[in-house]
N, C-alpha and C. Protein backbone atom coordinates (compact mmCIF):
# COMPACT_ATOMS: atom_id res chain seq x y z
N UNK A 1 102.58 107.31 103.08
CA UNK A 1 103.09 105.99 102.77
C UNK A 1 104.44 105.77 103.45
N UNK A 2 105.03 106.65 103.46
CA UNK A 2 106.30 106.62 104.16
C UNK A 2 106.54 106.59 105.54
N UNK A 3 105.44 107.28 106.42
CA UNK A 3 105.05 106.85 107.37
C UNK A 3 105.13 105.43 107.87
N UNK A 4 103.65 105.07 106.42
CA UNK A 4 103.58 103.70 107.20
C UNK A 4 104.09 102.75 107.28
N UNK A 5 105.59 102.72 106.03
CA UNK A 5 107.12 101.69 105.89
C UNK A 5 107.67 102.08 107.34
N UNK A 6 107.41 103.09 107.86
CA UNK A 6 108.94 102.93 108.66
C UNK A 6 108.12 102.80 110.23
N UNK A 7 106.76 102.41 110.60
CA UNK A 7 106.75 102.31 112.31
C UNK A 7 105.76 101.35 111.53
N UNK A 8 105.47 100.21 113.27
CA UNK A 8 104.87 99.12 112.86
C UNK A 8 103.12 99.72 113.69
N UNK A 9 103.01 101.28 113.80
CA UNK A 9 101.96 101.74 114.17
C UNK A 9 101.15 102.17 113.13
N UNK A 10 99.77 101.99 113.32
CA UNK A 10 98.60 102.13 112.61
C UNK A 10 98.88 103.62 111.68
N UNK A 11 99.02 103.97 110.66
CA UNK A 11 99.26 105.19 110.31
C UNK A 11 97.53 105.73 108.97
N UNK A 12 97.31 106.85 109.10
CA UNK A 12 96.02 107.18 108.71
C UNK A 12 96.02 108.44 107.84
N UNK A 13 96.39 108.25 106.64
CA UNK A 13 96.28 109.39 105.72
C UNK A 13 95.05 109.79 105.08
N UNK A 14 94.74 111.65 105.25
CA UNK A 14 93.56 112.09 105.17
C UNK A 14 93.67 112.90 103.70
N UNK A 15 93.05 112.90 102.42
CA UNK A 15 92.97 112.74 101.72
C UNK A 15 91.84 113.53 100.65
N UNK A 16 92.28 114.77 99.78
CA UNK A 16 90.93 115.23 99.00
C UNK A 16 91.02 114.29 97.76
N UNK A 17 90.16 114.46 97.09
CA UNK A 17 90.10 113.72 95.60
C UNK A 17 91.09 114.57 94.57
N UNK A 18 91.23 116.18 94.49
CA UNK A 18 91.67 116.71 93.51
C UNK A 18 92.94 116.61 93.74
N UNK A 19 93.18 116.27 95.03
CA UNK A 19 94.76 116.36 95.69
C UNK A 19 95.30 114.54 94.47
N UNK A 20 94.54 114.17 95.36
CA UNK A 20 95.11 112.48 94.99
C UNK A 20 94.80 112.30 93.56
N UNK A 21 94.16 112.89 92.78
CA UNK A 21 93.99 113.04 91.27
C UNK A 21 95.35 113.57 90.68
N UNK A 22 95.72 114.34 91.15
CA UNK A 22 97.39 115.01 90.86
C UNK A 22 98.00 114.31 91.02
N UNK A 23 98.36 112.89 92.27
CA UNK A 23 99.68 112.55 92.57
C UNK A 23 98.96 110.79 92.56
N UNK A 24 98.68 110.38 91.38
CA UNK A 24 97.83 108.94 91.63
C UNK A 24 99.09 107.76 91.34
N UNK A 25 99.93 108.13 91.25
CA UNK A 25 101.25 107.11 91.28
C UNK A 25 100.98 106.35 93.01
N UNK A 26 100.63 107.33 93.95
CA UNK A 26 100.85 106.81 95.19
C UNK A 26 99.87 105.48 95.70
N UNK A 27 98.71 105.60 94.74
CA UNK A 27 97.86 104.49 94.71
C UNK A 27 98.87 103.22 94.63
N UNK A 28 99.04 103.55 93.07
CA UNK A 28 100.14 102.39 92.54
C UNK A 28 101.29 101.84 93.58
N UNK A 29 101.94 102.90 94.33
CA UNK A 29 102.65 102.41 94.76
C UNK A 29 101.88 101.85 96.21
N UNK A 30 101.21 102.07 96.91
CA UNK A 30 100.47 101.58 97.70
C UNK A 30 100.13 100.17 97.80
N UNK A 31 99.50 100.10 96.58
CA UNK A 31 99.39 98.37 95.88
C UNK A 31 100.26 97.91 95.82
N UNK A 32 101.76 98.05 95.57
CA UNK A 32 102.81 97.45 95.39
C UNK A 32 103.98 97.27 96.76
N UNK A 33 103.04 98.47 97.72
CA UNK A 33 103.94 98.20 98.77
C UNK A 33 103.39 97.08 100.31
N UNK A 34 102.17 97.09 100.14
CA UNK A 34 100.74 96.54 101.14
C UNK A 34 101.35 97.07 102.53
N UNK A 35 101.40 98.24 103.06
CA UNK A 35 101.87 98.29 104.28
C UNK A 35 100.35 98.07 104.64
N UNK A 36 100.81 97.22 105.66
CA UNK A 36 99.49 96.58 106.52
C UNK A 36 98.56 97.82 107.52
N UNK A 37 99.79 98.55 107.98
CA UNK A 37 98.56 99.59 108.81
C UNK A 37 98.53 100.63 108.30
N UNK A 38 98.09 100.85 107.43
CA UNK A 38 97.81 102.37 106.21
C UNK A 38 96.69 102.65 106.39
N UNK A 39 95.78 103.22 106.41
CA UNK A 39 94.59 103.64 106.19
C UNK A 39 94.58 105.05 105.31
N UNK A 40 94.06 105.00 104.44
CA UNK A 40 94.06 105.84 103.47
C UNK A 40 92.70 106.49 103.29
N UNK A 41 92.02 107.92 103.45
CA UNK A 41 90.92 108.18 103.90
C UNK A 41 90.48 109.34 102.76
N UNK A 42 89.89 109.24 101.49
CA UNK A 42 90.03 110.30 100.43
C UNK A 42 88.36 111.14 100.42
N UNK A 43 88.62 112.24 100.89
CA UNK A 43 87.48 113.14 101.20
C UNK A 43 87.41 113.45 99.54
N UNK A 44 85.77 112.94 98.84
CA UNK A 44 85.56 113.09 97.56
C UNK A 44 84.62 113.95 97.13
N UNK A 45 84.62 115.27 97.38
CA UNK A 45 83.46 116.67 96.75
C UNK A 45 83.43 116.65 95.57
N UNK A 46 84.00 115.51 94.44
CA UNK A 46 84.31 115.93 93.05
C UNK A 46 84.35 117.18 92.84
N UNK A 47 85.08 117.62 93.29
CA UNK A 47 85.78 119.24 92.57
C UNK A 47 87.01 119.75 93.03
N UNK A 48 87.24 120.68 92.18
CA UNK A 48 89.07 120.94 92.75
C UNK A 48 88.82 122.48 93.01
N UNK A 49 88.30 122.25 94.80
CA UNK A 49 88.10 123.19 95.29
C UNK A 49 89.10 124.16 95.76
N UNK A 50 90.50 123.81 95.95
CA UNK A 50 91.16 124.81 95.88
C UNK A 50 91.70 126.09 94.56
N UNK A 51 90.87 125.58 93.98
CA UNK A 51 90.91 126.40 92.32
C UNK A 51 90.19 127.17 91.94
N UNK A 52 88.79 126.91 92.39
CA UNK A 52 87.44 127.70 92.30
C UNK A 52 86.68 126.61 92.72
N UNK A 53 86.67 125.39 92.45
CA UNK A 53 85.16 124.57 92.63
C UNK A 53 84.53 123.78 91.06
N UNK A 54 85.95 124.06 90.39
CA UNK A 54 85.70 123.45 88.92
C UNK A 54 85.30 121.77 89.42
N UNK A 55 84.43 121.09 88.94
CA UNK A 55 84.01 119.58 88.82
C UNK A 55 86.02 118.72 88.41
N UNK A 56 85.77 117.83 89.23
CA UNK A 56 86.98 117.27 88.99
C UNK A 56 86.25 115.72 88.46
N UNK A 57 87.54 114.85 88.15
CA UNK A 57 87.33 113.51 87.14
C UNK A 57 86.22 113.00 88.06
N UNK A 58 86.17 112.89 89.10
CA UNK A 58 85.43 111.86 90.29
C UNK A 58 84.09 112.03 89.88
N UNK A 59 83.64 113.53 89.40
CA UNK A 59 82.33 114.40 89.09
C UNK A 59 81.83 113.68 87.62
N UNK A 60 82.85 113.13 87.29
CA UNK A 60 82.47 112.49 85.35
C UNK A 60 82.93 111.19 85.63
N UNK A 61 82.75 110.57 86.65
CA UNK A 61 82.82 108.99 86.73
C UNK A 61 84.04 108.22 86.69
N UNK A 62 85.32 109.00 87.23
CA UNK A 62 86.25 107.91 87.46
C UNK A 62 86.27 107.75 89.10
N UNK A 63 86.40 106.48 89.19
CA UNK A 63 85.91 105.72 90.46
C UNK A 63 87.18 105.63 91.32
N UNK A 64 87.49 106.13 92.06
CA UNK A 64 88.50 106.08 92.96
C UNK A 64 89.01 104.68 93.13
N UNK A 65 88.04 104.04 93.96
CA UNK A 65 87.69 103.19 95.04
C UNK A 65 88.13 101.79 93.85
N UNK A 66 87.57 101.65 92.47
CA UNK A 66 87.87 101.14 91.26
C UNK A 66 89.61 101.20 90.59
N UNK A 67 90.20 102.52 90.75
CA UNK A 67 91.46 102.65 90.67
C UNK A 67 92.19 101.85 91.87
N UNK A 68 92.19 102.06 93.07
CA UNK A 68 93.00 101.76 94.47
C UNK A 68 92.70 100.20 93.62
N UNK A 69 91.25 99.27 93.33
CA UNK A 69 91.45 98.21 93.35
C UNK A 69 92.15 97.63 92.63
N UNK A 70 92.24 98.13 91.62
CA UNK A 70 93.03 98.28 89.96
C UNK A 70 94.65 98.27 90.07
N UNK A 71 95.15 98.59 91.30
CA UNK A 71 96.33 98.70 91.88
C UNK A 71 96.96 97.83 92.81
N UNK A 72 96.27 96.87 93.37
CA UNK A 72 96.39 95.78 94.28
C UNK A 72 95.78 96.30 95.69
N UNK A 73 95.23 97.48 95.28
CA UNK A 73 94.93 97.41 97.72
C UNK A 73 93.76 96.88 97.43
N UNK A 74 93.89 95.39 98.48
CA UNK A 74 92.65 94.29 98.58
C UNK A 74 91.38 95.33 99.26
N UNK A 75 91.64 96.02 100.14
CA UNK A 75 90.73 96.30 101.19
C UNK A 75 89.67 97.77 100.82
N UNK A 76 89.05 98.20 100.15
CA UNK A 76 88.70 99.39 99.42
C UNK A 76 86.80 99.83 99.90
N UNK A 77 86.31 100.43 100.24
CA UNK A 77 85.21 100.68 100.11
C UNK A 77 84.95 102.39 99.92
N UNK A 78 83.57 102.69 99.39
CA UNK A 78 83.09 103.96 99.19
C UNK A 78 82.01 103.99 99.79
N UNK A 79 81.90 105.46 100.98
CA UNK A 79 80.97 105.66 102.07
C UNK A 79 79.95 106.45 101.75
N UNK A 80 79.14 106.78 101.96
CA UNK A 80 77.93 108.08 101.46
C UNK A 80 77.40 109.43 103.05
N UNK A 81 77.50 108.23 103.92
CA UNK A 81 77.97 109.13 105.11
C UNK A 81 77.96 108.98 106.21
N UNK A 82 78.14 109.20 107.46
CA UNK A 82 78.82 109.39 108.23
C UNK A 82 78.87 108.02 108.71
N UNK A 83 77.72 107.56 109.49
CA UNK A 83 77.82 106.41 109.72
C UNK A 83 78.76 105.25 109.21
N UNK A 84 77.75 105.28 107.56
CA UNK A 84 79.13 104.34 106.97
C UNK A 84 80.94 104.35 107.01
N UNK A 85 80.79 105.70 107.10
CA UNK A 85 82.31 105.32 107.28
C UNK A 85 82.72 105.45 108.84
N UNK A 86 81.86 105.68 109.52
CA UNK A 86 82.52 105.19 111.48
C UNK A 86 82.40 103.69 111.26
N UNK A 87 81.29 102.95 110.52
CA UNK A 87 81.67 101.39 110.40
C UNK A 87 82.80 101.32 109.99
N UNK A 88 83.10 101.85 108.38
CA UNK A 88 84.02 100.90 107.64
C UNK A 88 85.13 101.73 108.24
N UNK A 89 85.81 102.43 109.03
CA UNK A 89 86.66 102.85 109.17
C UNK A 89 86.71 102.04 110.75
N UNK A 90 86.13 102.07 111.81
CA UNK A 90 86.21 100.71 112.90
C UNK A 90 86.73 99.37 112.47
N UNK A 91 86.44 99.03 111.39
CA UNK A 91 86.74 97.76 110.31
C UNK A 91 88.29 98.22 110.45
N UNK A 92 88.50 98.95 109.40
CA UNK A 92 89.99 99.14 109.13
C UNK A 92 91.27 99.44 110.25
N UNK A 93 90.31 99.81 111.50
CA UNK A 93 91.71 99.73 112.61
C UNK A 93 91.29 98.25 112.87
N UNK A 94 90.85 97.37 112.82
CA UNK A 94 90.95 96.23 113.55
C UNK A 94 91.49 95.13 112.52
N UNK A 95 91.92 95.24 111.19
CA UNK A 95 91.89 95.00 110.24
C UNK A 95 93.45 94.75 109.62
N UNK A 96 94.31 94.22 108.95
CA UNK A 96 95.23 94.62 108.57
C UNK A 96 94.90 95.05 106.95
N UNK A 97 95.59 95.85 106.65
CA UNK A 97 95.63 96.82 105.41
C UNK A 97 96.60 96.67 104.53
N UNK A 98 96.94 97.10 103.41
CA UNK A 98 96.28 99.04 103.60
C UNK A 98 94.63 98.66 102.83
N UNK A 99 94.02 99.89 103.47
CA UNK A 99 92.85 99.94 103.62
C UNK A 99 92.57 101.55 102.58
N UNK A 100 91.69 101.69 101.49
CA UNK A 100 91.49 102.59 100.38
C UNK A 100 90.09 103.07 100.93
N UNK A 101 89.69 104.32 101.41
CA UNK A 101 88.45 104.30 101.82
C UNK A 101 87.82 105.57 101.17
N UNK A 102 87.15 105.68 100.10
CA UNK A 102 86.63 107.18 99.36
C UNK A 102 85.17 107.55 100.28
N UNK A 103 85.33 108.59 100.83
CA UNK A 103 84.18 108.86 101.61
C UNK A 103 83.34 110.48 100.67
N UNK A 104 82.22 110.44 100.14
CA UNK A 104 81.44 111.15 99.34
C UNK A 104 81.28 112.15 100.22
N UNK A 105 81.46 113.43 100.03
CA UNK A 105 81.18 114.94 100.79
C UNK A 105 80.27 115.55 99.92
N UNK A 106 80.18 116.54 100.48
CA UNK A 106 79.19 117.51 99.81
C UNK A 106 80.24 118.85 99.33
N UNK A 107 79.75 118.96 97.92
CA UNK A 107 80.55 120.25 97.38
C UNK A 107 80.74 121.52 98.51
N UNK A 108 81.49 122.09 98.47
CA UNK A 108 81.88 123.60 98.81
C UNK A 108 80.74 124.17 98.14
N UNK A 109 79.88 125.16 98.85
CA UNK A 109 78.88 126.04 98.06
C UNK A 109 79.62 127.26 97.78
N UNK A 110 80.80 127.78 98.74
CA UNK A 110 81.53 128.76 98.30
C UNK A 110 83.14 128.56 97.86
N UNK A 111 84.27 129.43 97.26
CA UNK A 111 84.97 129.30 97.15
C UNK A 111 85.97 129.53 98.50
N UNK A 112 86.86 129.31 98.27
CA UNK A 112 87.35 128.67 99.90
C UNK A 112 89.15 129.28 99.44
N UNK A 113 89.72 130.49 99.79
CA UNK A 113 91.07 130.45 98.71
C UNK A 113 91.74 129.78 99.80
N UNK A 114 93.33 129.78 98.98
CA UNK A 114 94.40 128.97 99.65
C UNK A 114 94.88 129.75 100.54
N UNK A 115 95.67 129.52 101.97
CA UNK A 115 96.23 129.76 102.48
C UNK A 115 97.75 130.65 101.84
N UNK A 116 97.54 131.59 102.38
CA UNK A 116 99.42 132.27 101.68
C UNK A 116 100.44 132.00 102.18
N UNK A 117 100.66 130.49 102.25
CA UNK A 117 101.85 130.33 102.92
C UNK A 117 102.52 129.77 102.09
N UNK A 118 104.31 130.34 101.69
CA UNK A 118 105.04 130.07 100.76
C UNK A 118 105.36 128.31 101.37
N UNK A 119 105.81 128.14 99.84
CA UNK A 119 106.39 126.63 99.89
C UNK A 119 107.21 126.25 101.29
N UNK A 120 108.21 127.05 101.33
CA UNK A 120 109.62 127.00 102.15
C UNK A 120 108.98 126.82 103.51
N UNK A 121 107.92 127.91 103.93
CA UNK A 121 107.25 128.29 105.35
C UNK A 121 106.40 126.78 105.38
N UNK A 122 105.72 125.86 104.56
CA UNK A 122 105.10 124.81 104.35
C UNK A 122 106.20 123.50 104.97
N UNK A 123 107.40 123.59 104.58
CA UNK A 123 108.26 122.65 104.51
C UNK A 123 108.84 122.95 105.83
N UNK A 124 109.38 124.28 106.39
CA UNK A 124 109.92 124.16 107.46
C UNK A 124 108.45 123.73 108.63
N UNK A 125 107.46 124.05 108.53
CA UNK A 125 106.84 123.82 109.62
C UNK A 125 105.99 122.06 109.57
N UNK A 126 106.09 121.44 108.42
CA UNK A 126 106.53 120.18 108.48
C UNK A 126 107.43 119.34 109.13
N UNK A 127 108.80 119.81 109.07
CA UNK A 127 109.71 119.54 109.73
C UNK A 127 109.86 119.53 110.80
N UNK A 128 109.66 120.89 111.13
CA UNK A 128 109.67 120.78 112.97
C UNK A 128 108.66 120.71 113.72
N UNK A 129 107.68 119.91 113.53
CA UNK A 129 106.39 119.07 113.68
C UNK A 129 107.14 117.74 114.33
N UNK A 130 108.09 117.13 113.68
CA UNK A 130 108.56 115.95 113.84
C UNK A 130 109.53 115.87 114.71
N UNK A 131 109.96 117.36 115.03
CA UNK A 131 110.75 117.64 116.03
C UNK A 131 109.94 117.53 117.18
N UNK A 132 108.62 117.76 117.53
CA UNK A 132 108.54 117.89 118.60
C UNK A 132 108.55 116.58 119.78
């Protein structure tokens, strides 16, 4: 989101469900901010596969795509696969936004662990990303 306040370029955030289930203020603020070239892209396995693969809310019927609308982003659809979302995502660069797009995956059949990279090592190599 912060991205997409500060350049007047198309900006495209990629997105799990269990992730954006943790931090759903950003919806809200999304709705409240309408940056026009946002694209917001939420990969939905209903499960919080970085944990084990436990079923997350999406898996018991809370609707993403229903929340984003619930929040003011006009522009929202939910994909089933691939195709649909090379349409609705062609839509959304030609489009002004922000644009809420829940695209349905297929569960992890295995567990998948996290990467061991401390916080600090996370944040510095964020940083100098932007350096380059």
């Amino acid at each position: 989101l912060g991205m997409a306040l500060s350049t007047d370029e198309r900006v495209v955030s990629l997105d799990g469900d269990g992730s954006l289930l943790m931090n759903m203020g950003t919806i809200a603020t999304i709705g409240r901010e309408q940056p026009k070239n946002l694209i917001v892209v939420v990969w939905d396995n209903e499960q919080w596969a970085q944990t084990g693969n436990q079923p997350s809310h999406t898996a018991f019927g809370t609707d993403l795509e229903q929340v984003a609308r619930s929040c003011g982003i006009p522009r929202t659809a939910t994909v089933e696969d691939e195709e649909e979302l090379q349409s609705v995502f062609m839509q959304a660069m030609e489009e002004d936004g922000p644009w809420f797009i829940v695209a349905k995956v297929q569960e992890e059949a295995e567990y998948m662990p996290v990467a061991p990279i401390e916080p600090e090592m996370t944040t510095y190599r964020l940083r100098n990303s932007f350096r380059k």
